[in-house]
C-alpha atoms as a PDB file:
ATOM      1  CA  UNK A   1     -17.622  18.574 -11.321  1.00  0.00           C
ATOM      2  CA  UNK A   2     -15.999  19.423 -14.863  1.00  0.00           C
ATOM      3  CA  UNK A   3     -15.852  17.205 -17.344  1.00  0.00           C
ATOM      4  CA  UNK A   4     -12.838  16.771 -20.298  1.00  0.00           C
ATOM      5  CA  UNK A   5     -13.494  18.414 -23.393  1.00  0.00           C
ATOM      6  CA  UNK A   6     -14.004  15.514 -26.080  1.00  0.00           C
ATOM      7  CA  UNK A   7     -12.105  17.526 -28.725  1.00  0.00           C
ATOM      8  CA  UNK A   8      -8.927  15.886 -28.170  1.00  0.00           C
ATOM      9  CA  UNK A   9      -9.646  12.524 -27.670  1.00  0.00           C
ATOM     10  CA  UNK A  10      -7.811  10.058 -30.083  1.00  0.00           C
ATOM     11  CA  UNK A  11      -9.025   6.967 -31.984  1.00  0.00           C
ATOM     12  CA  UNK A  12      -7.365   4.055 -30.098  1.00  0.00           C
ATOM     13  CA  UNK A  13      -4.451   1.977 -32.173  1.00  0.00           C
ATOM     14  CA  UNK A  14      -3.976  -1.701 -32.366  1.00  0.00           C
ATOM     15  CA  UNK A  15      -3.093  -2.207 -28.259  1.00  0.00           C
ATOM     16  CA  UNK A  16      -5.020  -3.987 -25.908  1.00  0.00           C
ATOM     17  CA  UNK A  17      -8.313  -1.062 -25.564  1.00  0.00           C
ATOM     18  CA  UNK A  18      -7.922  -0.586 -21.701  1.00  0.00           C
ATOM     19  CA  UNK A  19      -3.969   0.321 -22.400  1.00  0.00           C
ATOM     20  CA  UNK A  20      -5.071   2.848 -24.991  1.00  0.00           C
ATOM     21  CA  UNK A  21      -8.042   4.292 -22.715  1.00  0.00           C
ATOM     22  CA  UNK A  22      -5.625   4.446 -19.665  1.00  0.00           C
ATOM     23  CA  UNK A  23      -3.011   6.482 -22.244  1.00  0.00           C
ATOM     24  CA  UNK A  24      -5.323   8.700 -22.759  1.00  0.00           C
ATOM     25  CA  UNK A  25      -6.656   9.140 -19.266  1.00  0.00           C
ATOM     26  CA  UNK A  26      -3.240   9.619 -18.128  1.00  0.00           C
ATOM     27  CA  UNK A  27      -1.590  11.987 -20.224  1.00  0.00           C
ATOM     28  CA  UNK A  28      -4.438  13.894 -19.231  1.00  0.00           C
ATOM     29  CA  UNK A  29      -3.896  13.777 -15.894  1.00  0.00           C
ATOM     30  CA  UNK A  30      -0.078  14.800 -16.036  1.00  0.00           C
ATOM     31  CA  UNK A  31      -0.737  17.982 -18.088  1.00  0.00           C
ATOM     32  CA  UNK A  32      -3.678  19.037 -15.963  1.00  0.00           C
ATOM     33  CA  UNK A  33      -6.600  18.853 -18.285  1.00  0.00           C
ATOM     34  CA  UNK A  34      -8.184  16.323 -15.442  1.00  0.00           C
ATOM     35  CA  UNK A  35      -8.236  15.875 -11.715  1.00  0.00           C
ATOM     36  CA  UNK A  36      -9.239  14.235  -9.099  1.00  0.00           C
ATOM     37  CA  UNK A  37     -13.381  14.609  -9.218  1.00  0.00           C
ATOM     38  CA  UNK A  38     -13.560  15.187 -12.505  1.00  0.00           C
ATOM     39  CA  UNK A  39     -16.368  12.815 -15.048  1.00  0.00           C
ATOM     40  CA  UNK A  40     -15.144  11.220 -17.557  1.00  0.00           C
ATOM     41  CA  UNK A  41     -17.372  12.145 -20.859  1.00  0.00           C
ATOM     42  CA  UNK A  42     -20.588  10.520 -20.987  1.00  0.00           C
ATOM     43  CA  UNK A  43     -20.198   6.579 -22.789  1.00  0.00           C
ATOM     44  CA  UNK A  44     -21.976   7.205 -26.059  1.00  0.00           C
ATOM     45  CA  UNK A  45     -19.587  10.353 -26.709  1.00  0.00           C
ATOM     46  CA  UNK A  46     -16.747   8.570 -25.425  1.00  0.00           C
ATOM     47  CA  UNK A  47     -16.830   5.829 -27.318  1.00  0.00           C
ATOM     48  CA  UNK A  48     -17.648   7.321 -30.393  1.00  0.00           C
ATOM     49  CA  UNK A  49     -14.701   9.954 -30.147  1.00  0.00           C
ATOM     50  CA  UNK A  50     -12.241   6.909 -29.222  1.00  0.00           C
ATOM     51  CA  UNK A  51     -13.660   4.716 -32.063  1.00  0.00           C
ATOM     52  CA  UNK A  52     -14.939   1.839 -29.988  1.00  0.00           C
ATOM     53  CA  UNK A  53     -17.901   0.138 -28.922  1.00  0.00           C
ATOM     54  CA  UNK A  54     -19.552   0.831 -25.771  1.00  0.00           C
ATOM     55  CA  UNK A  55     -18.862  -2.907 -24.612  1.00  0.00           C
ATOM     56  CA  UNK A  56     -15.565  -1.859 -25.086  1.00  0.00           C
ATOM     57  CA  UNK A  57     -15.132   1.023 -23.317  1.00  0.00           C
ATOM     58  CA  UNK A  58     -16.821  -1.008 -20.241  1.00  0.00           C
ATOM     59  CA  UNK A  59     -14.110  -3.326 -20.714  1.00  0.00           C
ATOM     60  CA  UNK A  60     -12.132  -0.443 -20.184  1.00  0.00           C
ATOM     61  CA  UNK A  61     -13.503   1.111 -17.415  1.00  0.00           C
ATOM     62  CA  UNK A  62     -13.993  -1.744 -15.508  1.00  0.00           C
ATOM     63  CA  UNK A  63     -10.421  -2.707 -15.653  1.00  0.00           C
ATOM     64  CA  UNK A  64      -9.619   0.988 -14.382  1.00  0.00           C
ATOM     65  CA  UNK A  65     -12.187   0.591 -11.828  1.00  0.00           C
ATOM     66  CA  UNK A  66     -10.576  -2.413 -10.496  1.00  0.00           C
ATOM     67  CA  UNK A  67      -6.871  -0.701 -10.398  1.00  0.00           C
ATOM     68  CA  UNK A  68      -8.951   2.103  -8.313  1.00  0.00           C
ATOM     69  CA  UNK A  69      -8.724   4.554 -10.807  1.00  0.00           C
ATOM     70  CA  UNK A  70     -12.126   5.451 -11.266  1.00  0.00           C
ATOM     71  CA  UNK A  71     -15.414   4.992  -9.887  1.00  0.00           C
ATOM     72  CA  UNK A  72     -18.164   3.925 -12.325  1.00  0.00           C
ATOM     73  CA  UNK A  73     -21.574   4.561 -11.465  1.00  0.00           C
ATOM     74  CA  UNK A  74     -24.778   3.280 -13.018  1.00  0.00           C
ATOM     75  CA  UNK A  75     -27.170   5.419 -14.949  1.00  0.00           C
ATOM     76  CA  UNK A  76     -27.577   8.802 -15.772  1.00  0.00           C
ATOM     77  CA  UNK A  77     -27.658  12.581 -14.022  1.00  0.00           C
ATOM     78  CA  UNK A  78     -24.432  14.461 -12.287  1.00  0.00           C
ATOM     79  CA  UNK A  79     -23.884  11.368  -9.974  1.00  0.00           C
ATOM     80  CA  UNK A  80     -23.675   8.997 -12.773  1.00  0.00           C
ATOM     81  CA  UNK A  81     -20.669   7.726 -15.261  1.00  0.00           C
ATOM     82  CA  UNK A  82     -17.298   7.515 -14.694  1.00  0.00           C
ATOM     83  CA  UNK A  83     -15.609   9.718 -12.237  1.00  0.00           C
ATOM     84  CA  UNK A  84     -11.409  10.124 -11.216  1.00  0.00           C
ATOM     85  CA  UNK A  85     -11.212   9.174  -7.674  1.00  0.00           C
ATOM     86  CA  UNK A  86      -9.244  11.296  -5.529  1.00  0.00           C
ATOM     87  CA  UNK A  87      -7.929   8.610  -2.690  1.00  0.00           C
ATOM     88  CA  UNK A  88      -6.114   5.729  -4.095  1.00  0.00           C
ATOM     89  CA  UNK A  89      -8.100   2.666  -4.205  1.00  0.00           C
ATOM     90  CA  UNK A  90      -7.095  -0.845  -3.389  1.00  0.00           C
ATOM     91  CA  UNK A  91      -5.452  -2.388  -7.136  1.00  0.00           C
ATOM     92  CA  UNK A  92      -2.015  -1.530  -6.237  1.00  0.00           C
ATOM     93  CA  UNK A  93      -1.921  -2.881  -2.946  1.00  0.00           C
ATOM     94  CA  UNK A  94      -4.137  -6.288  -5.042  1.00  0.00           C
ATOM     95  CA  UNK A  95      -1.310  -6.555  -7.615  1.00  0.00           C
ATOM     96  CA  UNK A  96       1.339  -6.262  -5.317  1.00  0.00           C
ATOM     97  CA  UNK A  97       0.246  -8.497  -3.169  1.00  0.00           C
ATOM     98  CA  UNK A  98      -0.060 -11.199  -5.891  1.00  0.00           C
ATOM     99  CA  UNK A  99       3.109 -10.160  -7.522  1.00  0.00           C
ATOM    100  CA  UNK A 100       5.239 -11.248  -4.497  1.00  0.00           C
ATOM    101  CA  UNK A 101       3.015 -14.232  -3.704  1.00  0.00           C
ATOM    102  CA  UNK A 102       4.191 -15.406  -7.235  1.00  0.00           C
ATOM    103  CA  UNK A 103       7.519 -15.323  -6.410  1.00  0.00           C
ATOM    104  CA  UNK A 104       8.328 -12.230  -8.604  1.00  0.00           C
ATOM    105  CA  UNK A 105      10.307 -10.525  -5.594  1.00  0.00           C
ATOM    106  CA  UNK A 106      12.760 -12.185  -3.712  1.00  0.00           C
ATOM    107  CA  UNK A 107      13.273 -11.401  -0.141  1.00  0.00           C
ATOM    108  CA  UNK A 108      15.883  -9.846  -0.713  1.00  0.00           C
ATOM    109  CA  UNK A 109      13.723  -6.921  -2.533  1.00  0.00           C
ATOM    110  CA  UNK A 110      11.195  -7.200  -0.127  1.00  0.00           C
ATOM    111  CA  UNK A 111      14.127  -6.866   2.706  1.00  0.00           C
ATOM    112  CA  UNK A 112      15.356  -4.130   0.752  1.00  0.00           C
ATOM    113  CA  UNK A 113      12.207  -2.194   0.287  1.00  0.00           C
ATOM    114  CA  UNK A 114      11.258  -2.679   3.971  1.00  0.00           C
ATOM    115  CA  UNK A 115      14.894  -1.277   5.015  1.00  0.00           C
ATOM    116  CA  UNK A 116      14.517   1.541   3.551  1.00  0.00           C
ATOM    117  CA  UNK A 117      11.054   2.530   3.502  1.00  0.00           C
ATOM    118  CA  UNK A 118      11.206   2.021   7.511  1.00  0.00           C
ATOM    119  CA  UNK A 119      13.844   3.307   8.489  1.00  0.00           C
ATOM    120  CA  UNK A 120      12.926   6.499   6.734  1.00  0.00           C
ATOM    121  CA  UNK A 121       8.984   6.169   8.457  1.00  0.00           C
ATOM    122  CA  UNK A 122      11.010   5.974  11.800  1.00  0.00           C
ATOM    123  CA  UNK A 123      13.137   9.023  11.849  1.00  0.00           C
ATOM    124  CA  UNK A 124      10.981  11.002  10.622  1.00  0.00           C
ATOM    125  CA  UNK A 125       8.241   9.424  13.017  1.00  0.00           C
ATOM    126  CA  UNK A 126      11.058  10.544  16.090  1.00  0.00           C
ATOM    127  CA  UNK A 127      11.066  13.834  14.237  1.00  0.00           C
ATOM    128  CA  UNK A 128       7.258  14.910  13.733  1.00  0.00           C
ATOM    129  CA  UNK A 129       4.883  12.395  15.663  1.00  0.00           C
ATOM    130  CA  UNK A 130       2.561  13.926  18.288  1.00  0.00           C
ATOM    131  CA  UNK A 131       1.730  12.534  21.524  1.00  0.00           C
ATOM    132  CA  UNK A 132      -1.591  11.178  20.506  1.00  0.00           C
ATOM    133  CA  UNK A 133       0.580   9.148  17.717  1.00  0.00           C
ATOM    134  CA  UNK A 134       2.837   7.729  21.073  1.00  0.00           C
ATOM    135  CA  UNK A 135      -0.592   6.746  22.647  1.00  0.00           C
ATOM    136  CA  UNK A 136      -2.082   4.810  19.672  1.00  0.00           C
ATOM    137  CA  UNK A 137       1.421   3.109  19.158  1.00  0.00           C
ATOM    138  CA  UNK A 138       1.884   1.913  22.618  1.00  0.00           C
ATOM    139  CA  UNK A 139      -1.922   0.832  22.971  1.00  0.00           C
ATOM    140  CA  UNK A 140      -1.486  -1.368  19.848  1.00  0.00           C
ATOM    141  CA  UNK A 141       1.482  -3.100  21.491  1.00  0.00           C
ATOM    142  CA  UNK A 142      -0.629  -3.467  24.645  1.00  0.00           C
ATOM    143  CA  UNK A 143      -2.586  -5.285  22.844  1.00  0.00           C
ATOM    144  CA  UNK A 144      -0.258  -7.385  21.492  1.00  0.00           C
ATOM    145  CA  UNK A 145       0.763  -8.143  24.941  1.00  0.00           C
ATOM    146  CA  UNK A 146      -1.779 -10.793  25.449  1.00  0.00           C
ATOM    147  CA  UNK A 147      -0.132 -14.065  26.611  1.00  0.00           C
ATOM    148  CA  UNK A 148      -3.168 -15.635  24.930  1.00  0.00           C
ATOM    149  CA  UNK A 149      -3.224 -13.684  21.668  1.00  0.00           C
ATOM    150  CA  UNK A 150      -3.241 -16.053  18.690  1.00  0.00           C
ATOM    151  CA  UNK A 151      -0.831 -15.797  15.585  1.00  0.00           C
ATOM    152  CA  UNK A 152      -3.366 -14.005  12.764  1.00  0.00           C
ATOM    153  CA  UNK A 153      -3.797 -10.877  15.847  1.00  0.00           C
ATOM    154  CA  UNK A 154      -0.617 -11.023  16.436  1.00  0.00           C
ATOM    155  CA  UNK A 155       0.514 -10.501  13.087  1.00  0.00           C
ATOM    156  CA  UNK A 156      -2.261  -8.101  12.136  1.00  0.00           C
ATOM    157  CA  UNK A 157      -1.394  -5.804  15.365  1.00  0.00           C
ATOM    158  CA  UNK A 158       2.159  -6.163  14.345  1.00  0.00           C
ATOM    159  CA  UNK A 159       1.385  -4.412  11.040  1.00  0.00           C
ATOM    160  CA  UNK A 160      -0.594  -2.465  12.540  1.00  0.00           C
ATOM    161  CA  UNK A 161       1.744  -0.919  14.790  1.00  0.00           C
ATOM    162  CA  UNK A 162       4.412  -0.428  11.444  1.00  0.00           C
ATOM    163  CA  UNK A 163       1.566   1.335   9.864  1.00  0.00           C
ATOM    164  CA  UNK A 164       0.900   3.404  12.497  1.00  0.00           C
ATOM    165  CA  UNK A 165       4.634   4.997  12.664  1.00  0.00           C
ATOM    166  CA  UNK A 166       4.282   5.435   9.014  1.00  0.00           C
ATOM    167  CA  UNK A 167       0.644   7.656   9.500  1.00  0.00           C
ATOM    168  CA  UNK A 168       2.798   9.671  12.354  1.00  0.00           C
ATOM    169  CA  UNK A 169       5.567  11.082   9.975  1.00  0.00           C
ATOM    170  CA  UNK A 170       2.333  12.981   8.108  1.00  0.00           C
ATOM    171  CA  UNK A 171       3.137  11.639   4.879  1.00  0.00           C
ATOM    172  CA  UNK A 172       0.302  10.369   3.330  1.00  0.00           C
ATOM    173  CA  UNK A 173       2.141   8.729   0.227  1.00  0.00           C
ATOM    174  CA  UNK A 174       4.535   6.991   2.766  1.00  0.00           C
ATOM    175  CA  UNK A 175       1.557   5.588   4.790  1.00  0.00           C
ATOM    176  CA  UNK A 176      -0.421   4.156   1.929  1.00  0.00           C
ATOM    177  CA  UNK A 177       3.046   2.400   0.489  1.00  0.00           C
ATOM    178  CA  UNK A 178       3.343   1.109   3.473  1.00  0.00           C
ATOM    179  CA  UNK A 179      -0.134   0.061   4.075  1.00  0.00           C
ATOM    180  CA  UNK A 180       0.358  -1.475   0.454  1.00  0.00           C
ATOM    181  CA  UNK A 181       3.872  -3.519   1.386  1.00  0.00           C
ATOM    182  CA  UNK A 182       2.517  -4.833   4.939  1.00  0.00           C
ATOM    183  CA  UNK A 183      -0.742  -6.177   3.550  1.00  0.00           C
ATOM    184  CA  UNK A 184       1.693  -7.938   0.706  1.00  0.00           C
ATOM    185  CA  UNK A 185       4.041  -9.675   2.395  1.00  0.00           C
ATOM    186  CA  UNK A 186       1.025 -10.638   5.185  1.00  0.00           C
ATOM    187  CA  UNK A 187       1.272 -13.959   3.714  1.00  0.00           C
ATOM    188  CA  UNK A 188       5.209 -14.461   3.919  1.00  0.00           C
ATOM    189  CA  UNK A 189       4.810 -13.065   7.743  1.00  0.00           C
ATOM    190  CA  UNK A 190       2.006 -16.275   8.536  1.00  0.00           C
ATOM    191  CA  UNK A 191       4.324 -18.377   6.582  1.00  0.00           C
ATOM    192  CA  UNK A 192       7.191 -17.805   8.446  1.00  0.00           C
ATOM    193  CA  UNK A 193       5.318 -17.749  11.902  1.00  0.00           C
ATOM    194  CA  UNK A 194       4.252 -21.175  10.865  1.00  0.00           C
ATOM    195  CA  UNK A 195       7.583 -22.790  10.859  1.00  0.00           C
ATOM    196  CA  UNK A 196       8.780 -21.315  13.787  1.00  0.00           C
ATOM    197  CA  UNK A 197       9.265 -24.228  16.594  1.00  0.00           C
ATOM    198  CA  UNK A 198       7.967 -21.591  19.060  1.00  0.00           C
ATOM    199  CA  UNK A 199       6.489 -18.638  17.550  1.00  0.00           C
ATOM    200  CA  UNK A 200       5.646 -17.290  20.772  1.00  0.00           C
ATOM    201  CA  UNK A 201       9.604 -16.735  21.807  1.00  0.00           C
ATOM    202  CA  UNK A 202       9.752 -14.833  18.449  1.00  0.00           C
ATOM    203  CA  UNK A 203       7.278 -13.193  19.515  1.00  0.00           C
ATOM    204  CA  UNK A 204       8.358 -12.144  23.301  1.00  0.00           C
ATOM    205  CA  UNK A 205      11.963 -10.843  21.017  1.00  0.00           C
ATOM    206  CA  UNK A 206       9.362  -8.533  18.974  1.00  0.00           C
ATOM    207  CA  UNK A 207       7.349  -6.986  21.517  1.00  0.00           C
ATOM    208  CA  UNK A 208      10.611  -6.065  23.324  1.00  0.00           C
ATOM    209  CA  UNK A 209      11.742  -4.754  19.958  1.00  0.00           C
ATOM    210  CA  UNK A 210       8.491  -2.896  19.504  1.00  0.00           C
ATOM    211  CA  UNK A 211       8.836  -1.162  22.458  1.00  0.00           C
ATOM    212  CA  UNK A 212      12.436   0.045  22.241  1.00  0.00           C
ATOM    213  CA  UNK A 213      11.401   1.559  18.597  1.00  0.00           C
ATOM    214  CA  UNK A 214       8.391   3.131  20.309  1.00  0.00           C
ATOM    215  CA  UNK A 215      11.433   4.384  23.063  1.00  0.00           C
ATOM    216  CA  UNK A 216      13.382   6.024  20.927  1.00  0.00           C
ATOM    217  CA  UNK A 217      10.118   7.774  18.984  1.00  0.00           C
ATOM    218  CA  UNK A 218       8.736   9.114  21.652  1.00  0.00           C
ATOM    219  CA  UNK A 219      12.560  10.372  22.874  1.00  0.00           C
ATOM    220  CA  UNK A 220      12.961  12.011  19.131  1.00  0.00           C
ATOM    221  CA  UNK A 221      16.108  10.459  18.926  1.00  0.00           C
ATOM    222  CA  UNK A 222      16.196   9.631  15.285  1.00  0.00           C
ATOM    223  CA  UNK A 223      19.334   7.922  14.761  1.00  0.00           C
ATOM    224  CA  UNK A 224      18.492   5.582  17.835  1.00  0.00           C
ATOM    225  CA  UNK A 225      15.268   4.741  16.006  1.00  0.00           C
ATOM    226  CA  UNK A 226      16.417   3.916  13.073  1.00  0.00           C
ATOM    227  CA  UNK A 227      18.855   2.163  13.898  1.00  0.00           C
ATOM    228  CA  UNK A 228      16.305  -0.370  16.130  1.00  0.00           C
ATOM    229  CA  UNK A 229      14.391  -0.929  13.018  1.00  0.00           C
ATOM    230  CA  UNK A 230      16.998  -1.969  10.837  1.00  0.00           C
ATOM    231  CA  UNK A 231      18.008  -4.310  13.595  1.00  0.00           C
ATOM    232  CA  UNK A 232      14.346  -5.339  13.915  1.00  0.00           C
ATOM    233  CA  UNK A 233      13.681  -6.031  10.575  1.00  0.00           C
ATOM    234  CA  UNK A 234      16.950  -8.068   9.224  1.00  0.00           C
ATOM    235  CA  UNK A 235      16.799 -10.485  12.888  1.00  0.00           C
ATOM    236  CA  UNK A 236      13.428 -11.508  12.229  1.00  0.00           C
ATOM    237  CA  UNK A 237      14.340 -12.214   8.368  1.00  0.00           C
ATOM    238  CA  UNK A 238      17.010 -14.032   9.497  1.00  0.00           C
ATOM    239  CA  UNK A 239      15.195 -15.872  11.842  1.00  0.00           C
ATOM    240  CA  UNK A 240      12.380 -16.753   9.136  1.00  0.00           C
ATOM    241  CA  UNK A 241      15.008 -17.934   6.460  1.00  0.00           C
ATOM    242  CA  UNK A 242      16.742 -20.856   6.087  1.00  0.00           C
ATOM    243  CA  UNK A 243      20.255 -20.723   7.614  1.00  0.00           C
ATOM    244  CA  UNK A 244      19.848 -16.945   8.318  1.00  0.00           C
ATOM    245  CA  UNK A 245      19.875 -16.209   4.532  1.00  0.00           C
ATOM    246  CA  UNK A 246      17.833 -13.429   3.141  1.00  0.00           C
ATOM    247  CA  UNK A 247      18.373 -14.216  -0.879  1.00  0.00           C
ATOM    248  CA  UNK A 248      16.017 -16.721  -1.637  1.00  0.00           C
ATOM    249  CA  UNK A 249      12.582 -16.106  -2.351  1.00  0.00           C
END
């Protein structure tokens, strides 16, 4: 793999080091002069052409390794140093997650988001999705079929089966946002399980929900399927809310 040429590399300002690193790393990125694969320079030049200390640039690193932006490997030789990863790695999804536990979306931008970023997963999902893709999505709602199934499965097959349609439309960016959303709002889904006086009625009105998305998939009618998921996703918000109201947090 090629590495950046150190030539260009600026002392960092008065900002938080990481920030300045990441400025750097990124503006690289965006005009081309690194990819995916490629090695960071080697610490000792690195820091020296930034202006920092090595301890430093670990700081650095190690905060970009935890947003998944790099992998940093131990010791010397081709394998070793800092390298670009090319598959995104798990700090969005992380601060995401935290973000709405916090309260810093209300579920009415998490109702939002879903709306749209579904209902575009579905029609395209009627529009491209193979028959393998019909298989996997009706074998996960087997599954979910179990009269003894307990709520965590149930919940984890349920995103499951959301992530699934989202893989079928071949997007790859749409399937990792949505991987990133359903593993966020997990805890809101257990939460609102939780209070349910009988989860498992909710849960008989999903599966039959479930399967009449999967219906109109599989029948490539797009506008049918999109419709059922908008209609999927605000009952069962309205069900988990207070009063039917999807504004608070």
């Amino acid at each position: 793999m090629t590495a950046a040429a150190p030539d260009d590399w600026r002392p960092v300002q008065k900002m938080r080091t990481y920030e300045q690193v990441m400025a750097q790393i990124e503006e690289r990125i965006l005009d081309g002069r690194l990819k995916a694969g490629d090695h960071l320079p080697g610490e000792r030049e690195l820091a020296a052409t930034l202006g920092i200390s090595r301890p430093s640039l670990r700081e650095s690193l190690r905060v970009l390794e935890a947003l998944g932006l790099v992998d940093v490997r131990r010791g010397g030789g081709a394998e070793g140093g800092a390298k670009l990863l090319s598959t995104p790695g798990d700090g969005f999804v992380n601060l995401l997650k935290l973000q709405i536990a916090l309260a810093q979306f209300t579920w009415q931008d998490v109702l939002e988001t879903r709306l749209a970023l579904e209902s575009w997963s579905v029609e395209e999902a009627a529009r491209r999705s193979t028959d393998e893709d019909h298989r996997e999505l009706a074998g996960i709602l087997d599954q979910m079929d179990d009269p003894d199934i307990a709520t965590s499965e149930f919940n984890r097959l349920d995103a499951a089966f959301h992530m699934r349609i989202a893989e079928s439309t071949g997007n790859a960016l749409t399937a990792h946002f949505m991987g990133s959303i359903r593993t966020a709002i997990h805890r809101q889904m257990v939460e609102m399980y939780a209070e349910l006086d009988d989860w498992r009625t909710t849960a008989n009105a999903v599966r039959h929900e479930h399967r009449t998305i999967l219906d109109s998939i599989v029948a490539k009618d797009s506008t049918r399927a999109v419709r059922d998921v908008r209609a999927h996703i605000t009952d069962f918000y309205k069900i988990g809310t207070p009063d039917g109201d999807t504004t608070g947090t």
